[in-house]
C-alpha atoms as a PDB file:
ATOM      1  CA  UNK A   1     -47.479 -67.974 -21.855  1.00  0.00           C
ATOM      2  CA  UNK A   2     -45.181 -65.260 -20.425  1.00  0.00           C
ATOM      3  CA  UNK A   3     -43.748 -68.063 -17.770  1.00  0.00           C
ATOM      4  CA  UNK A   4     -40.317 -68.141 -18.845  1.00  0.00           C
ATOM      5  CA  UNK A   5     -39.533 -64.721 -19.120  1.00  0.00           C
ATOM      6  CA  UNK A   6     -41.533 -62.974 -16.132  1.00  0.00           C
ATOM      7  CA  UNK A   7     -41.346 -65.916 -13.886  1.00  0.00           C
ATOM      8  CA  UNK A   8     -39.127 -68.796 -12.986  1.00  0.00           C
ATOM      9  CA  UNK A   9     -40.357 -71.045 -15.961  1.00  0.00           C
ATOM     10  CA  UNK A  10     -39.392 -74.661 -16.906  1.00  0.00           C
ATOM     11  CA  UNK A  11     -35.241 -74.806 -15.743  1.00  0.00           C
ATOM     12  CA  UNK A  12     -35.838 -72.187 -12.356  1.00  0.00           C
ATOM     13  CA  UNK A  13     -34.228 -69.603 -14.204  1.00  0.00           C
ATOM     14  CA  UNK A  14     -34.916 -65.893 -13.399  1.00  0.00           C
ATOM     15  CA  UNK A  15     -33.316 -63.110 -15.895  1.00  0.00           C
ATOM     16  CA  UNK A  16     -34.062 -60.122 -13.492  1.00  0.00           C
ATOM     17  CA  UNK A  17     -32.579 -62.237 -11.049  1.00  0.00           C
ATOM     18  CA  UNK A  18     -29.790 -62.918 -13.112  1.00  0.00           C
ATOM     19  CA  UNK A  19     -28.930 -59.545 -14.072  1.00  0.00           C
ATOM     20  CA  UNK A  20     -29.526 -57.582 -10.498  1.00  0.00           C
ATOM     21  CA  UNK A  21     -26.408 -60.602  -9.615  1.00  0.00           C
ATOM     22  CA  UNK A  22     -24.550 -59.536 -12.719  1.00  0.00           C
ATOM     23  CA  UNK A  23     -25.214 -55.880 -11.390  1.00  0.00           C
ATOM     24  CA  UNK A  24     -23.897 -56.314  -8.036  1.00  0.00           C
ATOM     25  CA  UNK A  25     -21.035 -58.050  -9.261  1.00  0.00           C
ATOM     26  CA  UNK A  26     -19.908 -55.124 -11.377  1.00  0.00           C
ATOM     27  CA  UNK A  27     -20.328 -53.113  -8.484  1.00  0.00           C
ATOM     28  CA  UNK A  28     -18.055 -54.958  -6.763  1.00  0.00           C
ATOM     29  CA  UNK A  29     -15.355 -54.998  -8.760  1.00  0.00           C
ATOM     30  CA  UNK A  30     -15.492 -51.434  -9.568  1.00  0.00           C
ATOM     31  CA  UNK A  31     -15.518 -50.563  -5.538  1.00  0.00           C
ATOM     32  CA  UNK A  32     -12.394 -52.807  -5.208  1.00  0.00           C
ATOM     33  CA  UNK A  33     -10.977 -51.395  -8.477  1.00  0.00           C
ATOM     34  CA  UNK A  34     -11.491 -47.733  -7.027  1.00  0.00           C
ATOM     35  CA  UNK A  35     -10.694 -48.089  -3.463  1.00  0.00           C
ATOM     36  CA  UNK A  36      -7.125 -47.032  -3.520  1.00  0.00           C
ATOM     37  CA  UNK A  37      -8.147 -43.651  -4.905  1.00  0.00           C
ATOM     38  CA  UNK A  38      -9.923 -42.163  -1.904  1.00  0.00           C
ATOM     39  CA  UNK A  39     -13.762 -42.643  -3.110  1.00  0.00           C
ATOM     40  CA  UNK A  40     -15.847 -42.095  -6.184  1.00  0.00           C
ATOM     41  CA  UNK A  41     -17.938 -39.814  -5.901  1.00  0.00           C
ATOM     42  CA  UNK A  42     -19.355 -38.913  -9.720  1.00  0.00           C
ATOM     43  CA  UNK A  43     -21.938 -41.678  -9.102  1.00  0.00           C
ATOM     44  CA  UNK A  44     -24.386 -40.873  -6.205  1.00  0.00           C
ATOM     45  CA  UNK A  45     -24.550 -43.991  -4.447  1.00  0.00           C
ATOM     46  CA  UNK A  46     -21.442 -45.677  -5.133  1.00  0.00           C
ATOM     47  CA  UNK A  47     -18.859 -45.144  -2.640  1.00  0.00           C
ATOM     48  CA  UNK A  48     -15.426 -47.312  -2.831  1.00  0.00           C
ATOM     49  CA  UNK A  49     -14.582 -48.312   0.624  1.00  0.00           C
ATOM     50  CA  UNK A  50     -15.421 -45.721   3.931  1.00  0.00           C
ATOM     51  CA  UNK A  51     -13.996 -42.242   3.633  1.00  0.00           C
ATOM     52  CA  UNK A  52     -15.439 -40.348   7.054  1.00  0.00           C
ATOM     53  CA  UNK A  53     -17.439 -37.394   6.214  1.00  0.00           C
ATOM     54  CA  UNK A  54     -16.020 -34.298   8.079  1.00  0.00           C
ATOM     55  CA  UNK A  55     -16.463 -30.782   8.532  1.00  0.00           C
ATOM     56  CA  UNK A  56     -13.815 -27.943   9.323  1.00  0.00           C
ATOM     57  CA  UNK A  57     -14.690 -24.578  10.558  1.00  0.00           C
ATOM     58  CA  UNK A  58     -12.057 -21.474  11.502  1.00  0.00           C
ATOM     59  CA  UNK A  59     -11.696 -19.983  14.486  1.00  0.00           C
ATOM     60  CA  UNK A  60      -9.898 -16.933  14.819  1.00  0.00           C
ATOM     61  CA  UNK A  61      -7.169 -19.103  16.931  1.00  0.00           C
ATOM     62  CA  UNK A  62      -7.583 -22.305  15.105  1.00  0.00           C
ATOM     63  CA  UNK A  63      -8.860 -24.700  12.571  1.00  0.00           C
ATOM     64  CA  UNK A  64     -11.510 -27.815  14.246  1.00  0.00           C
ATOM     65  CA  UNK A  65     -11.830 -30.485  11.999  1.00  0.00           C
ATOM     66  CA  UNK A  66     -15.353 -32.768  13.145  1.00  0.00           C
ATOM     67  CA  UNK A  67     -15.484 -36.486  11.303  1.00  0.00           C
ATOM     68  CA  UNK A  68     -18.081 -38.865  11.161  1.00  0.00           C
ATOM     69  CA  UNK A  69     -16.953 -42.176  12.543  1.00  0.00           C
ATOM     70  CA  UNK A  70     -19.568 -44.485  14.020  1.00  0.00           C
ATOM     71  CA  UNK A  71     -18.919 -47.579  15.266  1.00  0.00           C
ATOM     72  CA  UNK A  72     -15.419 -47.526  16.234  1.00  0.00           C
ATOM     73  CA  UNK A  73     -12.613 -47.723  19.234  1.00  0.00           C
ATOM     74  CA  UNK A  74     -10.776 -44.721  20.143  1.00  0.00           C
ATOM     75  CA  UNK A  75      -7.183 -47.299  19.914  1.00  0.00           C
ATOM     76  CA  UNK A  76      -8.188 -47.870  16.547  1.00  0.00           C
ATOM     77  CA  UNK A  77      -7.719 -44.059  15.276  1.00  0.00           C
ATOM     78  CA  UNK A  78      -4.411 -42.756  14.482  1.00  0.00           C
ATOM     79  CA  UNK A  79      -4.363 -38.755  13.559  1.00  0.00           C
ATOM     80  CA  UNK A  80      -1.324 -37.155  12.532  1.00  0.00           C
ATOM     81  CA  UNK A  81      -0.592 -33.951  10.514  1.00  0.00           C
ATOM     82  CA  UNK A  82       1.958 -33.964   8.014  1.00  0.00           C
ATOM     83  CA  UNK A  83       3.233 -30.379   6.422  1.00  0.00           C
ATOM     84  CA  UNK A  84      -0.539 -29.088   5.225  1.00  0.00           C
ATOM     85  CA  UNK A  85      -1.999 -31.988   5.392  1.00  0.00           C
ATOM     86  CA  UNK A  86      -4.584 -33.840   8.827  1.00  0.00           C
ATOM     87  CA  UNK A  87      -4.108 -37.312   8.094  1.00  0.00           C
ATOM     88  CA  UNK A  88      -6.913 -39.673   9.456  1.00  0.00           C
ATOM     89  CA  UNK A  89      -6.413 -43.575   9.522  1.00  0.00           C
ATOM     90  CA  UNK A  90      -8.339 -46.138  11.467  1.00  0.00           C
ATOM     91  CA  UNK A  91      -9.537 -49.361  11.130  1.00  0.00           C
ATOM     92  CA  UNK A  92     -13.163 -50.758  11.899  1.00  0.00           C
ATOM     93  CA  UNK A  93     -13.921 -54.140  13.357  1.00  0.00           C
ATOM     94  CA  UNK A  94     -16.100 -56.302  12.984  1.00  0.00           C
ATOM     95  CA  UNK A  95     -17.205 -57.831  16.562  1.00  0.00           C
ATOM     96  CA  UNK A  96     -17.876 -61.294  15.438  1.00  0.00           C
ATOM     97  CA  UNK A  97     -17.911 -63.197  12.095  1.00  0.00           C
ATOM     98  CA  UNK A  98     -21.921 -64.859  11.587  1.00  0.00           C
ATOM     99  CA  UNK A  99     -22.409 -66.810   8.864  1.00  0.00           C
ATOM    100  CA  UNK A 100     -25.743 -65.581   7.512  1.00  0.00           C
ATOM    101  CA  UNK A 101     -28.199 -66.896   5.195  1.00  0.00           C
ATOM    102  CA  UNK A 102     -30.511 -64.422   2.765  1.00  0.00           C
ATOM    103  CA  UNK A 103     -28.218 -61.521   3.099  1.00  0.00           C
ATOM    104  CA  UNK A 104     -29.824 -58.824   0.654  1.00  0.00           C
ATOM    105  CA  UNK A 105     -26.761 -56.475   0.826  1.00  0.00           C
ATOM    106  CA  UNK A 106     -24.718 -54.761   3.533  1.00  0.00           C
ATOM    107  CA  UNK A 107     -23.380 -51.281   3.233  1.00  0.00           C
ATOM    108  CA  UNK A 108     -21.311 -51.572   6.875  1.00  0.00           C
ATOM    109  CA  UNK A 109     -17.787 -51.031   5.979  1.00  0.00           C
ATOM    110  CA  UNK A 110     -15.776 -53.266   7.814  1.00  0.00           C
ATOM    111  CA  UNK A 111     -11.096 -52.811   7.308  1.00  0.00           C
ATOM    112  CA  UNK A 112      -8.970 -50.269   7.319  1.00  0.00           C
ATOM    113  CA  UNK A 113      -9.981 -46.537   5.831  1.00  0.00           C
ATOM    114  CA  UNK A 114      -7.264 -43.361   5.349  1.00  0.00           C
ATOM    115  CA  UNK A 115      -8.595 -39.434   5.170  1.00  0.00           C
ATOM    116  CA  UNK A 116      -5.825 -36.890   4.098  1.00  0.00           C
ATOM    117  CA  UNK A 117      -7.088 -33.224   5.034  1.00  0.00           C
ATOM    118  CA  UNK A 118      -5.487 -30.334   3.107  1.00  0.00           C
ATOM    119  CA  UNK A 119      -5.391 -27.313   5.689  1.00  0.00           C
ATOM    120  CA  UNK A 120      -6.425 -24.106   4.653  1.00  0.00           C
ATOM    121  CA  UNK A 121      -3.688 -22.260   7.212  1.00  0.00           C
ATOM    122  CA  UNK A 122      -0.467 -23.236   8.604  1.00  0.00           C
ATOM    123  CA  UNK A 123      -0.926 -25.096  11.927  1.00  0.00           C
ATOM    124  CA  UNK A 124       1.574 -25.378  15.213  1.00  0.00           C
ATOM    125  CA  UNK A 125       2.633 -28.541  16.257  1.00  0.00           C
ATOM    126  CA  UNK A 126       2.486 -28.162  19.418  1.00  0.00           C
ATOM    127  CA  UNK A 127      -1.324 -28.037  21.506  1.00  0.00           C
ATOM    128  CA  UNK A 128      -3.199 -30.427  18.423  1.00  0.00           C
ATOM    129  CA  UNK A 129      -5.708 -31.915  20.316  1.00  0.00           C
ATOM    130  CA  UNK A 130      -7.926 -34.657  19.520  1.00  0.00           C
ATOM    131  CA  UNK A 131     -11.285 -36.234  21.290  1.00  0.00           C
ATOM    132  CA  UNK A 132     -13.719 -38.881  19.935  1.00  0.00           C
ATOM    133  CA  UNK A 133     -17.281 -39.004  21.360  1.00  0.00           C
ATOM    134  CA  UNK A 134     -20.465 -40.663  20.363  1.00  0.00           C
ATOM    135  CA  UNK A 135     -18.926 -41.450  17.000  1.00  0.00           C
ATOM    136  CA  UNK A 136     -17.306 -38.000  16.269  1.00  0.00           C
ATOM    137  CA  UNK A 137     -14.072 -37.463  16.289  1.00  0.00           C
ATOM    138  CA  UNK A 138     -13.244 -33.472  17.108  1.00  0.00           C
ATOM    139  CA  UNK A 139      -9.607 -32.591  15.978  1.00  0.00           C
ATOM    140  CA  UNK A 140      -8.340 -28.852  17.373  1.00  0.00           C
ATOM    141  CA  UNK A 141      -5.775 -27.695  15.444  1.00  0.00           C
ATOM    142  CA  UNK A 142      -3.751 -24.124  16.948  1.00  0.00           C
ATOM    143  CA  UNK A 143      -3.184 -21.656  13.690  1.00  0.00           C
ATOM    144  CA  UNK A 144       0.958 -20.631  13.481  1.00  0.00           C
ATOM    145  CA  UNK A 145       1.116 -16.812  14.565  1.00  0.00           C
ATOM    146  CA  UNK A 146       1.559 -16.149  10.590  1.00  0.00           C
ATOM    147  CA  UNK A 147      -1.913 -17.698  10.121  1.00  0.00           C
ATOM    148  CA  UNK A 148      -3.249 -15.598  12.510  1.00  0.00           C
ATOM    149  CA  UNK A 149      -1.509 -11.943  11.593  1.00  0.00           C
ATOM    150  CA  UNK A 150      -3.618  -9.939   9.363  1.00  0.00           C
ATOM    151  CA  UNK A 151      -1.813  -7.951   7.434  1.00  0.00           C
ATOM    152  CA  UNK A 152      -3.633  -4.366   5.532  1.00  0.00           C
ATOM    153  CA  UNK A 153      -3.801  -3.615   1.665  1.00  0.00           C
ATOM    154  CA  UNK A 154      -4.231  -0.472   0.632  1.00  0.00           C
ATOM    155  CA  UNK A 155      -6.515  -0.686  -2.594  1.00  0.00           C
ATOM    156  CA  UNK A 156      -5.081   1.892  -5.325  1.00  0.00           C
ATOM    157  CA  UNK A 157      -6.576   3.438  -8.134  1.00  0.00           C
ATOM    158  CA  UNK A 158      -5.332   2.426 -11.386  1.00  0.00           C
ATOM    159  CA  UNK A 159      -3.946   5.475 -12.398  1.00  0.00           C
ATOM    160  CA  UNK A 160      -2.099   4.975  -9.336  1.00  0.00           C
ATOM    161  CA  UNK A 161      -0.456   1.670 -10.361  1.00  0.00           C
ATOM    162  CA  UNK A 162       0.757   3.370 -13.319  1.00  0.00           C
ATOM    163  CA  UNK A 163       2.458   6.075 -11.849  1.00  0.00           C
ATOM    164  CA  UNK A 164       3.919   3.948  -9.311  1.00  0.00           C
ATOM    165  CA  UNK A 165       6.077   1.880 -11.789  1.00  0.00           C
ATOM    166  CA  UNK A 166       7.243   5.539 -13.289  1.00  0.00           C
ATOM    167  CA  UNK A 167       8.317   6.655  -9.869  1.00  0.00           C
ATOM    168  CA  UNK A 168      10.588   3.170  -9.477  1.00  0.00           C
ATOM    169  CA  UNK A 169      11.881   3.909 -12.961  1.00  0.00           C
ATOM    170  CA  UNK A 170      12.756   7.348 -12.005  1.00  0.00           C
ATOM    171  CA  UNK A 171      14.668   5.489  -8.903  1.00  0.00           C
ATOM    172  CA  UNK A 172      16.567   3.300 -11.114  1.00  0.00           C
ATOM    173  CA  UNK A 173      18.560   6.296 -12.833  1.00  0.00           C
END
């Protein structure tokens, strides 16, 4: 009775089937459509391309960035900063091309991938350091002395505030 709708009925034709296909498809499309824009991140799930997840923590000398990048070769990571801004690149291999049959999905990124870092602080140029282990990659980056001087306010009363634009009034004359 239900044959042709629930199951593969008289011409082998599955609509579920169909539309999970359909489904994928779209995904596709909108993963190539997005990639150039560094991710997509509204939809949980749906991720355009690989975009390394990192962390970045102060020091009181300097700023360590920590990204996630499994499955990769050291030569294949470039880091440079540019004005504010850690700039990641790398590409990930694939070892060897298989043909395979009954594939379900894959969610291994395999090409070329970009990260650009703002940084919170100025950074010196000199003493960056960079180390990838186990699939981490640990960038050190040395604050510039004005990153690192501290510099005291004096919190004021507001009665104060007004007075102090009278007294540079008064100076004026």
């Amino acid at each position: 009775m239900f044959g042709g709708f629930f199951g593969r009925g008289r011409r082998g034709f599955d609509p579920f089937e169909d539309m999970f296909r359909q489904f994928q498809e779209i995904e596709r499309m909108m993963a190539e459509m997005m990639r150039g824009f560094g991710g997509f991140r509204e939809f949980p799930g749906f991720e355009a391309g690989f975009e390394p997840r990192i962390e970045m923590y102060e020091t009181p000398d300097e700023i360590v960035v920590r990204a996630e990048m499994p499955g990769l070769d050291k030569d294949s990571i470039d880091v440079k900063v540019r004005g504010n801004y850690l700039i990641i690149r790398g590409v990930k291999k694939q070892e060897k091309k298989e043909e395979k049959d009954n594939v379900f999905f894959s969610e291994t990124f395999y090409g070329e991938f970009q990260r650009v870092i703002p940084l919170p602080v100025e950074v010196k140029e000199e003493g960056i350091e960079a180390y990838y282990d186990k699939g981490i990659l640990e960038i050190r980056l040395p604050k510039a002395e004005t990153a690192r001087k501290e510099v005291k306010i004096i919190v004021k009363e507001p009665e104060e505030k007004d007075k102090g634009k009278e007294d540079k009034g008064k100076e004026g004359k």
